[in-house]
N, C-alpha and C. Protein backbone atom coordinates (compact mmCIF):
# COMPACT_ATOMS: atom_id res chain seq x y z
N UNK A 1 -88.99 114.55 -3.64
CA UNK A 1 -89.77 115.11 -2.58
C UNK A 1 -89.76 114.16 -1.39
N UNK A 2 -89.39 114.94 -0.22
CA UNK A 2 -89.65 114.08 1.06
C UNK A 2 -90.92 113.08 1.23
N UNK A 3 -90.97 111.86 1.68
CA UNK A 3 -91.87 111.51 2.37
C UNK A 3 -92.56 111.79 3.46
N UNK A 4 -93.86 112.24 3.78
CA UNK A 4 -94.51 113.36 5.11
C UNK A 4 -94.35 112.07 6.52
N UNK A 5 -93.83 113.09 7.24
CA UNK A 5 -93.85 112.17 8.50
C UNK A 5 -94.82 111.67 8.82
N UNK A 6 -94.75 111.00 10.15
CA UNK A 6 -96.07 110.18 10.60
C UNK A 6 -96.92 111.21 11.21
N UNK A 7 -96.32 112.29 12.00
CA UNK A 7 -97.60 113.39 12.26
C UNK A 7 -98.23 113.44 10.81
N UNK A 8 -97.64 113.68 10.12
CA UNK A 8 -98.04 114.50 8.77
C UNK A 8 -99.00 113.54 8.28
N UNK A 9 -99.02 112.53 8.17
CA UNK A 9 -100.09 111.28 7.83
C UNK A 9 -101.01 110.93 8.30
N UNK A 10 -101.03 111.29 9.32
CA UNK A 10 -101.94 111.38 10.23
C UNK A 10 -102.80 112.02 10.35
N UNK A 11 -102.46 113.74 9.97
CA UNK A 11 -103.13 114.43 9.92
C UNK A 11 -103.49 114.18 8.50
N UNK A 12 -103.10 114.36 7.53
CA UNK A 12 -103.79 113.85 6.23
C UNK A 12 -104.95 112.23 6.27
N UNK A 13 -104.78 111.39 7.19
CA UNK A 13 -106.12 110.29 7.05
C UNK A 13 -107.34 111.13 8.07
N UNK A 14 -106.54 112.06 9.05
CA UNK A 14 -107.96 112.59 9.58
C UNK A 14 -108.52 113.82 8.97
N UNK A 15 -108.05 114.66 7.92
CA UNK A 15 -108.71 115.49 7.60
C UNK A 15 -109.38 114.91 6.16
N UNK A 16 -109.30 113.51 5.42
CA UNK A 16 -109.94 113.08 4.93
C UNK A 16 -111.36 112.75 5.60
N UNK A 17 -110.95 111.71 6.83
CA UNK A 17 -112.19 111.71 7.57
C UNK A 17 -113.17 112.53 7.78
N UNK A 18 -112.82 113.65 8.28
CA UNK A 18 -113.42 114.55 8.81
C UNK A 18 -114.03 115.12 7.64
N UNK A 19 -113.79 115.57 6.05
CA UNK A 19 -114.24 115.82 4.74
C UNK A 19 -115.63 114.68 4.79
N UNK A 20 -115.31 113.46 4.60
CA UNK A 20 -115.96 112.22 4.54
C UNK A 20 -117.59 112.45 5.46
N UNK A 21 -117.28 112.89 6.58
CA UNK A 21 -117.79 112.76 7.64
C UNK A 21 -118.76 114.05 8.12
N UNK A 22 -118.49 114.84 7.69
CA UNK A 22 -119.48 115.90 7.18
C UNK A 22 -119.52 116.77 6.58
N UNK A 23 -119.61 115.97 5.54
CA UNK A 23 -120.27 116.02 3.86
C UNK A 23 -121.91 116.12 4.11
N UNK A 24 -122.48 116.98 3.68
CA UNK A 24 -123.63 116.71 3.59
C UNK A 24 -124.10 115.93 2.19
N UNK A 25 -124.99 114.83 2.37
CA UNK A 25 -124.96 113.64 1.32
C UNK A 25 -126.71 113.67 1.18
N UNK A 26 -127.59 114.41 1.31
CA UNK A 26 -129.14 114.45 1.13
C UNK A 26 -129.20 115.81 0.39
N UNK A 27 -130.60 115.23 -0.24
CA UNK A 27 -131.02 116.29 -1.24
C UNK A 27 -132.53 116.72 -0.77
N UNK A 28 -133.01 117.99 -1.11
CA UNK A 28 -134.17 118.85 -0.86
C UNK A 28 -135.25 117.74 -1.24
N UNK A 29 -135.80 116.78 -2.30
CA UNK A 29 -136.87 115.97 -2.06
C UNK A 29 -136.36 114.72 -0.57
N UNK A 30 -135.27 114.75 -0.35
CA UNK A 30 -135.27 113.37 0.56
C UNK A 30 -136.22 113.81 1.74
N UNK A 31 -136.72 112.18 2.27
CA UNK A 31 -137.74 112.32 3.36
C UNK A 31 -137.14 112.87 4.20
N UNK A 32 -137.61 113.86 5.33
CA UNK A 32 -137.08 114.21 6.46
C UNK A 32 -138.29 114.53 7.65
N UNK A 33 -137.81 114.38 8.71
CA UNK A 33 -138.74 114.58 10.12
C UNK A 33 -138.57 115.52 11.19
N UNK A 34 -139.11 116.31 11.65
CA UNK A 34 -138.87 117.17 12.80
C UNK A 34 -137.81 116.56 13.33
N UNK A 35 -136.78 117.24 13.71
CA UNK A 35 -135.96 116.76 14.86
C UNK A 35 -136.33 117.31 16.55
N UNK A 36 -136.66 115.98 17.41
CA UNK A 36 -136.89 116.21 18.77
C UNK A 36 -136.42 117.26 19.05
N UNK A 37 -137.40 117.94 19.80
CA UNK A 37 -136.77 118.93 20.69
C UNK A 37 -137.07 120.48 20.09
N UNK A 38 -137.03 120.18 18.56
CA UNK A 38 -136.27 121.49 17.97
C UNK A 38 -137.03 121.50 16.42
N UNK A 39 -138.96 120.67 17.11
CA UNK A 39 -139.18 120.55 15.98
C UNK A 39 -139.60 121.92 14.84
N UNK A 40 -139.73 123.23 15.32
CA UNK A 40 -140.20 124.11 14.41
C UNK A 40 -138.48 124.68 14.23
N UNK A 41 -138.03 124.62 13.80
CA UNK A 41 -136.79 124.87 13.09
C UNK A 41 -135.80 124.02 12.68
N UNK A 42 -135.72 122.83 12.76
CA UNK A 42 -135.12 121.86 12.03
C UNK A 42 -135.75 120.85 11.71
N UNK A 43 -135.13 119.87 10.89
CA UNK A 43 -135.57 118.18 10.19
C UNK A 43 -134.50 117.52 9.71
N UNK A 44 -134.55 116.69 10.28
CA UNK A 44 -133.25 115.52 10.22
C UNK A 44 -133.88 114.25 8.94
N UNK A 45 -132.78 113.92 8.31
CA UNK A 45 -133.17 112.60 7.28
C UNK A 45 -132.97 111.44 8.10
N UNK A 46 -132.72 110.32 7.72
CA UNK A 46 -132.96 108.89 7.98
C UNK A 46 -130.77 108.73 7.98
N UNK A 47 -130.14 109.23 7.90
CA UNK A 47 -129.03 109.66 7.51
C UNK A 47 -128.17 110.53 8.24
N UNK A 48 -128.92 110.92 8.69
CA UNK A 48 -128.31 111.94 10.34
C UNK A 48 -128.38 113.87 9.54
N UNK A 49 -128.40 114.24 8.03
CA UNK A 49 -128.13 115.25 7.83
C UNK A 49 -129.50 116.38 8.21
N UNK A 50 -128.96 117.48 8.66
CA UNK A 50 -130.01 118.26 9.14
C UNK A 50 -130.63 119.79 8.31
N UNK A 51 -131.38 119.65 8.43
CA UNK A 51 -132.13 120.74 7.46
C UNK A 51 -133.11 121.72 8.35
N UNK A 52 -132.24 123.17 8.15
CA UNK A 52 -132.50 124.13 8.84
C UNK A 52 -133.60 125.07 7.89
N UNK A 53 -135.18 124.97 8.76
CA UNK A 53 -136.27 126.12 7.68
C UNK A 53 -135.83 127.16 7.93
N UNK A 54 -135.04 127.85 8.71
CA UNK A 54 -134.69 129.15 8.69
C UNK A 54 -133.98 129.45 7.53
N UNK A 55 -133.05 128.58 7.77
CA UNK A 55 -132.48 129.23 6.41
C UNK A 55 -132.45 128.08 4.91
N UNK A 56 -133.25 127.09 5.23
CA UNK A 56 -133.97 126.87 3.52
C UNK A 56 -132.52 125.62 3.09
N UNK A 57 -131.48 124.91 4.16
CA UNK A 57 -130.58 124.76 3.42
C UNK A 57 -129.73 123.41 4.92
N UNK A 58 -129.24 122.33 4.24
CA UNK A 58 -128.64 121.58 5.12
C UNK A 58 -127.61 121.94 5.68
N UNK A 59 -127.20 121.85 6.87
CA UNK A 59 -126.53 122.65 7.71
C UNK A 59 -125.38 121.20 7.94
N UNK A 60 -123.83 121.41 8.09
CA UNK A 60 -123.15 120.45 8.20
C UNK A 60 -123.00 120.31 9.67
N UNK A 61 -122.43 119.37 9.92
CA UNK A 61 -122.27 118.25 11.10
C UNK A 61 -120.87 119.05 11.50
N UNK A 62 -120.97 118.97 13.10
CA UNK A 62 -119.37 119.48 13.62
C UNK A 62 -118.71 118.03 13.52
N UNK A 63 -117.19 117.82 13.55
CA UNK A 63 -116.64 116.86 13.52
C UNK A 63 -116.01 116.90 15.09
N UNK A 64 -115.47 115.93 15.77
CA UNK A 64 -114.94 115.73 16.69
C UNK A 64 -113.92 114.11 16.56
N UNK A 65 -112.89 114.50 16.98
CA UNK A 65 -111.85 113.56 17.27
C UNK A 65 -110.82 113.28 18.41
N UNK A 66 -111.42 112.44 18.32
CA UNK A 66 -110.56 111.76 20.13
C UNK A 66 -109.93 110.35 19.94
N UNK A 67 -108.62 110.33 19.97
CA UNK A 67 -107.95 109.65 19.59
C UNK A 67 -107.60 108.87 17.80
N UNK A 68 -107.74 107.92 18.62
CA UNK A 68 -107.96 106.94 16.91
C UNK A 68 -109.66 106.61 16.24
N UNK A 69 -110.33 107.47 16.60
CA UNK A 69 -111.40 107.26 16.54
C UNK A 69 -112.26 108.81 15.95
N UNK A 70 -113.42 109.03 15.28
CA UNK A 70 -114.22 109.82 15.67
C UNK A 70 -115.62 109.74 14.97
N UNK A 71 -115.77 111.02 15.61
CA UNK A 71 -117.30 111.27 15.70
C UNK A 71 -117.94 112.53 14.83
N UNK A 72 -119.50 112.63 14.74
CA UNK A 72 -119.57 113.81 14.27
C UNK A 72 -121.18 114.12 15.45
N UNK A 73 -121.09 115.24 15.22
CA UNK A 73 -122.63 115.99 16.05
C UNK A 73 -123.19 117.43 15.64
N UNK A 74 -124.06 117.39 15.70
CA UNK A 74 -124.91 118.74 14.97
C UNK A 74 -124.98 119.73 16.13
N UNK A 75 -124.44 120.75 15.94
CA UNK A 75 -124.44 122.19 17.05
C UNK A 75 -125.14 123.10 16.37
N UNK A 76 -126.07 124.14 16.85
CA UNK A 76 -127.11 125.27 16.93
C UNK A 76 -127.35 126.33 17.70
N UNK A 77 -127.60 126.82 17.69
CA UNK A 77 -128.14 128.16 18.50
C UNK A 77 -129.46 128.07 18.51
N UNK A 78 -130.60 128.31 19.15
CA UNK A 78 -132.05 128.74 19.25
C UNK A 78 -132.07 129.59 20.20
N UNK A 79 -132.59 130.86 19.82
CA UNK A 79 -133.09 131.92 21.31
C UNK A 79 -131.93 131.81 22.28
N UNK A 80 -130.38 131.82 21.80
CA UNK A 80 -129.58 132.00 22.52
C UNK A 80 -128.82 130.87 23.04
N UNK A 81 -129.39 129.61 23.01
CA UNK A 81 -129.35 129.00 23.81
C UNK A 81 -128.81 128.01 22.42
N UNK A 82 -126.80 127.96 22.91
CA UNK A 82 -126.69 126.47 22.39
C UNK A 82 -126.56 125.13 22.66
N UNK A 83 -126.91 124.48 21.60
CA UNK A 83 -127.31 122.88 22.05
C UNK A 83 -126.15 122.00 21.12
N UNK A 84 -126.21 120.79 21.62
CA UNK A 84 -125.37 119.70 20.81
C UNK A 84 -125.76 118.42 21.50
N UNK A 85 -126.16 117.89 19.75
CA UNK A 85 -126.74 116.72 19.35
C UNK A 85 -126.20 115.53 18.86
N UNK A 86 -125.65 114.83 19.10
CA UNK A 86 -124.82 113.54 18.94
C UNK A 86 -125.89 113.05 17.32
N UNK A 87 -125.07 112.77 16.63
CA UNK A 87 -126.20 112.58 14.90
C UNK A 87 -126.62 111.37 15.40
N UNK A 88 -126.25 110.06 15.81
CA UNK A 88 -127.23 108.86 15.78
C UNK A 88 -128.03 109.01 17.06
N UNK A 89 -128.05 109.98 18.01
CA UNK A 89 -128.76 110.02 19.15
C UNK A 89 -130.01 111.29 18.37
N UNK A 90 -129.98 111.78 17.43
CA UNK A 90 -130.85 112.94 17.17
C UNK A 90 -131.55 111.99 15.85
N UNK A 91 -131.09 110.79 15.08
CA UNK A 91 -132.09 110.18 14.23
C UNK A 91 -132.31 109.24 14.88
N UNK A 92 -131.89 108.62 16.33
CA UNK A 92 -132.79 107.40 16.68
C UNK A 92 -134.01 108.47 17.40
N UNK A 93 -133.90 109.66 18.03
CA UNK A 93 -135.01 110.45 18.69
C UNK A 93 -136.13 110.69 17.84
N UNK A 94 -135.76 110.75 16.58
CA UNK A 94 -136.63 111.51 15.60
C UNK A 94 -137.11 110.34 14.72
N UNK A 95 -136.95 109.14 14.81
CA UNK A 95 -137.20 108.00 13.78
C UNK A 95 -137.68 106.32 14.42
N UNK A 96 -137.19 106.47 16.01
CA UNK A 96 -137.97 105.40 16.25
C UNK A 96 -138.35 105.47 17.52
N UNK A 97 -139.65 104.51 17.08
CA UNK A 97 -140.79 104.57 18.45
C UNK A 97 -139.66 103.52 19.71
N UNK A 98 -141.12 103.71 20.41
CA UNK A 98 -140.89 103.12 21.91
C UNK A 98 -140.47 101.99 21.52
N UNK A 99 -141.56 101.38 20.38
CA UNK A 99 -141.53 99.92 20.10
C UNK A 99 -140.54 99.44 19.49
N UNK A 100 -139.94 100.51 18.65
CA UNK A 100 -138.80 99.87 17.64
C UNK A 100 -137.58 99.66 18.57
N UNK A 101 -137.07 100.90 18.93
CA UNK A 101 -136.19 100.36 20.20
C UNK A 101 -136.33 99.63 21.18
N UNK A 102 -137.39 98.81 21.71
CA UNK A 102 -137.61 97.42 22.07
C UNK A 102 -137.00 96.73 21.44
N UNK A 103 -137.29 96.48 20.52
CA UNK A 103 -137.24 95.19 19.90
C UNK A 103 -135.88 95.39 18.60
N UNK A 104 -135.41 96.32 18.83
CA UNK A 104 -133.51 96.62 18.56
C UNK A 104 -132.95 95.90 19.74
N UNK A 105 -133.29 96.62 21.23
CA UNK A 105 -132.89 95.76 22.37
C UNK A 105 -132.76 94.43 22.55
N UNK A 106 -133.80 94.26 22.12
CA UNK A 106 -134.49 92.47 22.10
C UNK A 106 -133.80 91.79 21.41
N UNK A 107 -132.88 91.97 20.11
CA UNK A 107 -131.99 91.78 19.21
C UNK A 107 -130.60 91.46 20.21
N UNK A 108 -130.19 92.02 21.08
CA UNK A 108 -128.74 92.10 22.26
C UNK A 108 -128.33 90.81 22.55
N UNK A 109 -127.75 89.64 22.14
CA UNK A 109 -127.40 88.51 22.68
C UNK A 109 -126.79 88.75 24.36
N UNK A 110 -126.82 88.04 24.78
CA UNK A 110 -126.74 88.17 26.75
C UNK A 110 -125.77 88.47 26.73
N UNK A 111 -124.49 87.55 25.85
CA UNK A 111 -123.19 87.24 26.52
C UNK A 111 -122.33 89.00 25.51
N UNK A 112 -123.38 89.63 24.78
CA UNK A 112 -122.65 90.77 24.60
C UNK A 112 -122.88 92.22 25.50
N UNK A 113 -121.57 92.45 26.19
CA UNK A 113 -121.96 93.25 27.46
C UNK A 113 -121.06 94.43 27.27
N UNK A 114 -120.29 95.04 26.39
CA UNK A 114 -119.29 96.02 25.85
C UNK A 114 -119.43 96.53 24.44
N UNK A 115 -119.24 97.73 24.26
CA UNK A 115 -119.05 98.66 23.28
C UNK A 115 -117.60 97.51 22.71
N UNK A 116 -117.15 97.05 22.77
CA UNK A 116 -116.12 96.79 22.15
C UNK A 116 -116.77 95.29 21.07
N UNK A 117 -117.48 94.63 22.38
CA UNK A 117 -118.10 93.75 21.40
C UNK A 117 -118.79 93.81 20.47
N UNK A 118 -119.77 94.71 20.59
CA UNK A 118 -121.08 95.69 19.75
C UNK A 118 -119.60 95.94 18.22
N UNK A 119 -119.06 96.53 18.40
CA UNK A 119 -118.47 97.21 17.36
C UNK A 119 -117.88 96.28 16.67
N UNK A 120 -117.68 94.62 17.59
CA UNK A 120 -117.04 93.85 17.16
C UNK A 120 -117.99 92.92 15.82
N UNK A 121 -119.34 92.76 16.48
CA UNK A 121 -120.55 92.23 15.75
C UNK A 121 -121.06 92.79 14.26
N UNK A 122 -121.76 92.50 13.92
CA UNK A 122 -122.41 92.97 12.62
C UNK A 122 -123.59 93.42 12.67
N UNK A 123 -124.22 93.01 14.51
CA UNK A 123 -125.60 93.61 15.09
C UNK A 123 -126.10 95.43 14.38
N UNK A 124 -125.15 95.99 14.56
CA UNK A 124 -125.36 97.63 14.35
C UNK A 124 -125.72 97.43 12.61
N UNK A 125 -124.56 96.95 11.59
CA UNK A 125 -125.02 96.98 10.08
C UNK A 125 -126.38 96.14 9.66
N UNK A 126 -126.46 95.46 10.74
CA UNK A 126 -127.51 94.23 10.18
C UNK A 126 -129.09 95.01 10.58
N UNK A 127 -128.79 95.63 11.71
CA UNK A 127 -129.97 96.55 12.05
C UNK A 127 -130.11 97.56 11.42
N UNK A 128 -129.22 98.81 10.69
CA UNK A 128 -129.22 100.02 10.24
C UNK A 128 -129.90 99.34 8.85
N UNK A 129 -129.71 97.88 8.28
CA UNK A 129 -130.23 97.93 6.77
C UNK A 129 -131.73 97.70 7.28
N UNK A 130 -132.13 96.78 8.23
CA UNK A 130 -133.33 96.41 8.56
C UNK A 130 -134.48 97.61 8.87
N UNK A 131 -134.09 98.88 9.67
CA UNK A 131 -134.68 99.90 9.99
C UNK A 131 -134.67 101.18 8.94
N UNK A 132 -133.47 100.84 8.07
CA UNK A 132 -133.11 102.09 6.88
C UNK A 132 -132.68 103.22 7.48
N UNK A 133 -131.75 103.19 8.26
CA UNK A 133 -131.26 104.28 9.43
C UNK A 133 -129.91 104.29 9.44
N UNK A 134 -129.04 105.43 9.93
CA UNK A 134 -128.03 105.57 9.69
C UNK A 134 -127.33 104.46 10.77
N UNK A 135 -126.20 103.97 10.49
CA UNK A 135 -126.08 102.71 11.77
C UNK A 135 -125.19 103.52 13.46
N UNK A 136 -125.03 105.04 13.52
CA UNK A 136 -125.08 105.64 14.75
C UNK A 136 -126.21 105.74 15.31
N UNK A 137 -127.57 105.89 14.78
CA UNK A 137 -128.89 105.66 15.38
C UNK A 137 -128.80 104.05 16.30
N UNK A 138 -128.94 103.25 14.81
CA UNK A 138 -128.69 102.25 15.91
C UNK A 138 -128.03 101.80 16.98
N UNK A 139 -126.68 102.21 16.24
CA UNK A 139 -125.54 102.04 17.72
C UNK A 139 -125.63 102.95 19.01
N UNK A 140 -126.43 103.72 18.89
CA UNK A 140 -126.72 104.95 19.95
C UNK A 140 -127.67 103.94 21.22
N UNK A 141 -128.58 103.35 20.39
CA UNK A 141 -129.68 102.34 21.16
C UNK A 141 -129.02 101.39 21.71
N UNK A 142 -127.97 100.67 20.78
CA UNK A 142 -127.39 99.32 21.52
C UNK A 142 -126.75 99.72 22.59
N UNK A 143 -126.36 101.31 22.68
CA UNK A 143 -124.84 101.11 23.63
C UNK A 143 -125.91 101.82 24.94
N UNK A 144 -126.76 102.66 24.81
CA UNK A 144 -127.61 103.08 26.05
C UNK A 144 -128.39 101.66 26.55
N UNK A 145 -128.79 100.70 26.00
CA UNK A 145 -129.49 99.48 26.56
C UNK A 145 -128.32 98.49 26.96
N UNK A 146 -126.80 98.48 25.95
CA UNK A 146 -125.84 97.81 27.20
C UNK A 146 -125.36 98.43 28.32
N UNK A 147 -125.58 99.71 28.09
CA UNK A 147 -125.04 100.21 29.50
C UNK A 147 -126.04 100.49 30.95
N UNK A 148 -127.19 99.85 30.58
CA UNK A 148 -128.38 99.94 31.24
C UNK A 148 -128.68 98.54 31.81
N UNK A 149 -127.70 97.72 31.29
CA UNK A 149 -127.59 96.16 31.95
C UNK A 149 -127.72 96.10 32.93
């Protein structure tokens, strides 16, 4: 049998990803909280997965990919009107105060001033174990307070 080209491999490590990546991984007792915005019909875990009372059941994550990289985000309908929610921007909304994201900020060494460095650090894992949060929550905070420099 042939060996699959490099398209072909490619597309096979990203449709693993994308499996990987929204998977829904929470169960019906896990804690969950209104999600901002949209609190009488959804609740988000500590984990980014979202749980729709309409219909009684966790709803998966859209995937998105741009380049060598990606992402995932939660899309909806309410009263017509659809929305899209970046997952660590919808559990840092729904999970930490004014205060906590202070003092995530407060955590920022000076001389780190780029998304490249952030990703480079261990700041995002070292915070996601400290807060018990998925580490796109956190990284959602670091990269809106470096870009607010």
């Amino acid at each position: 049998m042939a060996k699959p080209n490099k398209h072909r491999r490619k597309l096979n490590r990203t449709n693993a990803t994308r499996q990987d990546m929204t998977e829904v991984h929470a169960t019906i007792e896990e804690e969950r909280r209104p999600l901002v915005g949209h609190e009488e019909n959804y609740e988000i875990t500590r984990i980014g997965d979202v749980f729709s009372k309409r219909l009684g059941r966790f709803i998966k994550h859209k995937f998105y990919d741009f380049g060598d990289e990606f992402s995932t985000y939660i899309e909806f309908t309410v009263k017509g009107v659809k929305t899209k929610i970046g997952v660590g921007r919808a559990v840092a909304d729904s999970y930490l105060s004014k205060t906590d994201v202070q003092a995530i900020v407060e955590q920022i060494p000076p001389e780190m001033n780029s998304m490249l460095l952030l990703k480079k650090s261990d700041l995002t894992d070292r915070l996601s174990k400290e807060y018990s949060l998925t580490g796109r929550a956190i990284f959602t905070v670091l990269v809106d307070a470096i870009k607010n420099r």
